[in-house]
N, C-alpha and C. Protein backbone atom coordinates (compact mmCIF):
# COMPACT_ATOMS: atom_id res chain seq x y z
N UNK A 1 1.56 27.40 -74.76
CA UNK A 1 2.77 27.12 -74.02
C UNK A 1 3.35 28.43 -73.49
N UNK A 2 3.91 28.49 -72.07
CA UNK A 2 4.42 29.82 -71.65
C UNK A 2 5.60 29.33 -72.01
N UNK A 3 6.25 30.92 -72.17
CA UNK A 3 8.26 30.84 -72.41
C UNK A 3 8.36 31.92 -71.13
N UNK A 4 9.34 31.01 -70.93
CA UNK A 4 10.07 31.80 -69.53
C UNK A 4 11.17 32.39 -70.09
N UNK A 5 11.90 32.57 -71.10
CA UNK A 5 13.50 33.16 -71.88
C UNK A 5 12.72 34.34 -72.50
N UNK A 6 13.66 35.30 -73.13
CA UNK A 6 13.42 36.29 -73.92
C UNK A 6 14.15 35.69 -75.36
N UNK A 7 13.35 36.11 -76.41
CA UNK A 7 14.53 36.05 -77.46
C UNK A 7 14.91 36.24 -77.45
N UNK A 8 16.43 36.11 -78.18
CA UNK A 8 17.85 36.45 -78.09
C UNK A 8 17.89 37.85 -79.54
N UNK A 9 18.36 38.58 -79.66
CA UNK A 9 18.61 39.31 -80.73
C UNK A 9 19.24 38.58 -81.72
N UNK A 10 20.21 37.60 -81.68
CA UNK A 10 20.89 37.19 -82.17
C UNK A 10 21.65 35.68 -81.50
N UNK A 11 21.32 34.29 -82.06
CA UNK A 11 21.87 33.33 -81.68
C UNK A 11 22.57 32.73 -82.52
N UNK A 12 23.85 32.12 -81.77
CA UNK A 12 24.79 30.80 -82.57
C UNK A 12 25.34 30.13 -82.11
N UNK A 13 26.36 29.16 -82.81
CA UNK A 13 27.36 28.58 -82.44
C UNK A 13 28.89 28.72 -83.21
N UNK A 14 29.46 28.66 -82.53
CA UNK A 14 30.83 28.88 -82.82
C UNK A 14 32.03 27.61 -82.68
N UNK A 15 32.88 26.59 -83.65
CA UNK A 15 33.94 26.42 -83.55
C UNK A 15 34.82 26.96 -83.06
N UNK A 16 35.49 26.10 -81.86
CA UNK A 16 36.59 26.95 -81.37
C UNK A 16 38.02 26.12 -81.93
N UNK A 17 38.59 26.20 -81.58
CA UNK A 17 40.15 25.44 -82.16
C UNK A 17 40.81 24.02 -82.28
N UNK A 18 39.94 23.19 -80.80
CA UNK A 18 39.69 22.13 -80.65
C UNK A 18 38.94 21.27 -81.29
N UNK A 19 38.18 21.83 -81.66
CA UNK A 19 36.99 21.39 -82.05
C UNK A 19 35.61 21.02 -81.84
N UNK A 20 35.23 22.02 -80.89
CA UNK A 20 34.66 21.79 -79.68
C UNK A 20 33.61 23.02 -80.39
N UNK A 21 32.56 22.77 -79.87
CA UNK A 21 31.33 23.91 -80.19
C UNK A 21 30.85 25.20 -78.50
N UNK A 22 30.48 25.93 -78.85
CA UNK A 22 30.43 26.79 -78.38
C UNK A 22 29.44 27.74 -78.44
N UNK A 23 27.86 27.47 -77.64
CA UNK A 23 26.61 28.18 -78.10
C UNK A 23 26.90 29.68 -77.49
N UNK A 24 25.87 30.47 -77.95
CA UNK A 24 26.38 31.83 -77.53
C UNK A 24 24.90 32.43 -78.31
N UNK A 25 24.35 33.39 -77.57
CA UNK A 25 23.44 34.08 -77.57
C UNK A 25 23.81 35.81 -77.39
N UNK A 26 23.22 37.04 -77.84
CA UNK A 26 23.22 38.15 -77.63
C UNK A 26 22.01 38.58 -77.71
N UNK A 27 21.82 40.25 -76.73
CA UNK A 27 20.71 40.59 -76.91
C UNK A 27 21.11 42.30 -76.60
N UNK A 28 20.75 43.14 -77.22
CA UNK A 28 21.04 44.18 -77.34
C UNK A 28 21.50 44.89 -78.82
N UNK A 29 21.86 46.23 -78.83
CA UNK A 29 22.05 46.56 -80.44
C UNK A 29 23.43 45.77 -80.49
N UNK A 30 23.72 45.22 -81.89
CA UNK A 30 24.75 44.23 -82.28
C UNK A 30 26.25 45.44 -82.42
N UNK A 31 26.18 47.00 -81.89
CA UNK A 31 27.24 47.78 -82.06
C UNK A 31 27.13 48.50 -80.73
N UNK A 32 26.61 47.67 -79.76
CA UNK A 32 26.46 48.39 -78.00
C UNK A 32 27.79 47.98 -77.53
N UNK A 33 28.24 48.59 -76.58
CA UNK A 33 29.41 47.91 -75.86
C UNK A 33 29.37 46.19 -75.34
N UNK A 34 30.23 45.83 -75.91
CA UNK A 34 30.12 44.31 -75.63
C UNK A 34 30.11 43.79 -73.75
N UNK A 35 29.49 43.51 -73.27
CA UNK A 35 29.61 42.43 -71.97
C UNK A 35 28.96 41.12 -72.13
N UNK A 36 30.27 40.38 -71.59
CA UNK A 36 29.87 39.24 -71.10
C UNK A 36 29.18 38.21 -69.93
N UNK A 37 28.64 37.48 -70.44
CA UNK A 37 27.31 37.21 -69.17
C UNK A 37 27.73 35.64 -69.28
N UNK A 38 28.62 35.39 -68.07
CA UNK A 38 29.18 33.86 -67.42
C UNK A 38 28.08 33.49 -66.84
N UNK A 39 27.04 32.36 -66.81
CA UNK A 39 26.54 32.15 -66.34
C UNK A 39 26.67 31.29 -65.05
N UNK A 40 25.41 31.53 -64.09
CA UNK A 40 25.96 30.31 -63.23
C UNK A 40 25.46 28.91 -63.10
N UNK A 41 25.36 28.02 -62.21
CA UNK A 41 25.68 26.68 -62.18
C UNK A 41 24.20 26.15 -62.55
N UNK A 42 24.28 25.27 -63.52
CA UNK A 42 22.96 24.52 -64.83
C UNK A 42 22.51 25.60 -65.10
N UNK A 43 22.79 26.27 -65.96
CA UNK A 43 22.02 27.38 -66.49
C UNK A 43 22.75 28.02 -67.90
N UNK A 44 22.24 28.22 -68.96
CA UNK A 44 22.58 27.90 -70.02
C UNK A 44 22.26 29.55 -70.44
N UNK A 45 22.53 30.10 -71.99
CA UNK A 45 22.82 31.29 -72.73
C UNK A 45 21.69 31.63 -72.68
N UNK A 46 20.67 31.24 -72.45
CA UNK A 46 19.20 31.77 -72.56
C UNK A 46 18.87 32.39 -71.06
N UNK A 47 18.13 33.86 -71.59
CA UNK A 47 18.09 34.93 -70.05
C UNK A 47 16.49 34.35 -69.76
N UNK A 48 16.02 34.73 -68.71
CA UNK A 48 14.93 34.41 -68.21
C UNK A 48 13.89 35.81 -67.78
N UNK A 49 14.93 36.95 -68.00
CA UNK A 49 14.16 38.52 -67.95
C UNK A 49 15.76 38.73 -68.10
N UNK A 50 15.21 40.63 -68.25
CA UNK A 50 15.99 41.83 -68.20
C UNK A 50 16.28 41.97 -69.53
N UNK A 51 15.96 41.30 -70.96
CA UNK A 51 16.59 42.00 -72.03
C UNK A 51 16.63 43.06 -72.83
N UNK A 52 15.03 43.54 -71.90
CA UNK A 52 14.75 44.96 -72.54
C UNK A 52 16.11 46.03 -71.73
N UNK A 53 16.39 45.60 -70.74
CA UNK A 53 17.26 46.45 -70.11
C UNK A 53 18.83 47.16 -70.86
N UNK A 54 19.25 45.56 -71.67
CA UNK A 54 20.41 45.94 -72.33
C UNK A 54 20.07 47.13 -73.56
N UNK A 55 19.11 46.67 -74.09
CA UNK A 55 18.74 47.80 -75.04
C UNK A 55 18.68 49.48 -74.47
N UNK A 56 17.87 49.67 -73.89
CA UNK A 56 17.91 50.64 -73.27
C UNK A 56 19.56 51.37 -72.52
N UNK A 57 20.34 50.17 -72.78
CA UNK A 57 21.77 50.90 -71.95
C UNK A 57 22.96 51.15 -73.44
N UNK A 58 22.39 50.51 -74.10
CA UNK A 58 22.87 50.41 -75.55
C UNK A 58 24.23 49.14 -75.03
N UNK A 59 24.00 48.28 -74.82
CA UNK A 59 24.85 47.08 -74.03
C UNK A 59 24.44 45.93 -75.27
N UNK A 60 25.50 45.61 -75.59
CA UNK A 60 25.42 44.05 -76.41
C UNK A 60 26.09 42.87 -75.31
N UNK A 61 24.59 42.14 -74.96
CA UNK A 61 24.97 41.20 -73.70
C UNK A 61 25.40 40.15 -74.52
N UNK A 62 26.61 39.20 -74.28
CA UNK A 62 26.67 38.47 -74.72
C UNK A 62 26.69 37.19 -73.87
N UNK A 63 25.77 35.72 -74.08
CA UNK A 63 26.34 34.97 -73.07
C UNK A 63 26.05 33.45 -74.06
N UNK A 64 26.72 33.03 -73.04
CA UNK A 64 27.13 31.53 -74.01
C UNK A 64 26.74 30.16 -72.76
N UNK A 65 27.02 29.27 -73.62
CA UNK A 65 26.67 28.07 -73.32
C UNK A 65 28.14 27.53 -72.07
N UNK A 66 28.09 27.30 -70.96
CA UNK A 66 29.43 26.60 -70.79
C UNK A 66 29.58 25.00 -71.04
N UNK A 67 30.57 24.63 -70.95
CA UNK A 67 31.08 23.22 -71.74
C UNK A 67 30.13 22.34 -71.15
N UNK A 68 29.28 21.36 -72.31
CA UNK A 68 28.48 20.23 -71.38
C UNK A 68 26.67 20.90 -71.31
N UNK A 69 26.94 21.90 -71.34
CA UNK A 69 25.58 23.06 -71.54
C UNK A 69 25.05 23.22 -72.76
N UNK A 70 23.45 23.60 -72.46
CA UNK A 70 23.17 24.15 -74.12
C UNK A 70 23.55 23.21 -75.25
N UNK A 71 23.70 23.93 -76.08
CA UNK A 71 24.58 23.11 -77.31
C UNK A 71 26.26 23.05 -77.08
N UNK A 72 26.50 23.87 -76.32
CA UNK A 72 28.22 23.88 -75.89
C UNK A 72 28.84 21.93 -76.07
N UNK A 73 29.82 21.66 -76.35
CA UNK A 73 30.45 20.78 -76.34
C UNK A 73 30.69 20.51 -74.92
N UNK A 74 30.83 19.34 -74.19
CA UNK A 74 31.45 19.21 -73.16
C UNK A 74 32.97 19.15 -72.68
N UNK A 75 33.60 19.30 -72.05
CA UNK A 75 35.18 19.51 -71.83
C UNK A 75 35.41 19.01 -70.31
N UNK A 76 35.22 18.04 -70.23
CA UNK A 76 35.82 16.90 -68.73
C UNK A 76 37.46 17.60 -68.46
N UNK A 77 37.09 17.57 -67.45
CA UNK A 77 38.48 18.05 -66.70
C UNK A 77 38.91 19.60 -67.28
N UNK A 78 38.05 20.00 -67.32
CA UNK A 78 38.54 21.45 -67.50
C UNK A 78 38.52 22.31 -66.60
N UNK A 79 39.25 23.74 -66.95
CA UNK A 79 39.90 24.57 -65.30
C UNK A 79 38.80 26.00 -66.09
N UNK A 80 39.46 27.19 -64.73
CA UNK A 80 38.70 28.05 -65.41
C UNK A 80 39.57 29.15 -66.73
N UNK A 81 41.18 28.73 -66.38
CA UNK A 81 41.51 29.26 -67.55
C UNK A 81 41.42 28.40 -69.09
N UNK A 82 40.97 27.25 -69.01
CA UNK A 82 40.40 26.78 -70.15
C UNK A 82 38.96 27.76 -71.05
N UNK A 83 38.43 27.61 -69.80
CA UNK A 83 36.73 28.56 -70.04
C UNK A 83 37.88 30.26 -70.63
N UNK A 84 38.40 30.39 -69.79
CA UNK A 84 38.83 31.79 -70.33
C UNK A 84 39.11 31.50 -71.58
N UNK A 85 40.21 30.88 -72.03
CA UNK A 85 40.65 30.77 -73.31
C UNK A 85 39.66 30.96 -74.68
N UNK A 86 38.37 29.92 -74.17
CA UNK A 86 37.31 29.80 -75.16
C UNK A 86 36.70 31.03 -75.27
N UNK A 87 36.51 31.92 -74.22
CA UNK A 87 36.23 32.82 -74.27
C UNK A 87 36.92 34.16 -75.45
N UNK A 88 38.33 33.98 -75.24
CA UNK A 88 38.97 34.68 -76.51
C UNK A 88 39.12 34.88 -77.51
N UNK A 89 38.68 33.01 -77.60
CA UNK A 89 38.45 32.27 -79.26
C UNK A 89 37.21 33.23 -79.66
């Protein structure tokens, strides 16, 4: 079987306040400067290349599932300062 993703350094999920789940993947050293990686439209926490790149920048990519995605919970009628919020959580 081919894989088109890279492993993740590190995968999970997270409870957020609602009660709502929240997948989330990283790849880079787990003490690199944190960035976040919003993905775009049907496309989920899993990269498809570049993870050797974060390493090399010493970058802890972080990216997650959005609502309805992945393992993410879904959230009907949600805005983008909702997504922000979860993001803080």
């Amino acid at each position: 079987m081919t894989r088109y993703t890279d492993v993740p350094a590190r995968l999970g999920e997270s409870a957020l306040s609602d009660g709502r789940v929240l997948g989330w993947a990283e790849w880079g050293p787990s003490d690199g400067a944190p960035v976040l990686l919003c993905s775009g439209a049907a496309t989920s926490r899993w990269l498809g290349f570049g993870a050797g790149v974060v390493e090399a920048l010493g970058v802890r990519l972080v990216s997650v599932d959005r609502p309805g995605l992945g393992v993410s919970t879904p959230d009907p009628g949600r805005t983008f300062s909702d997504f922000a919020g979860d993001m803080r959580q």
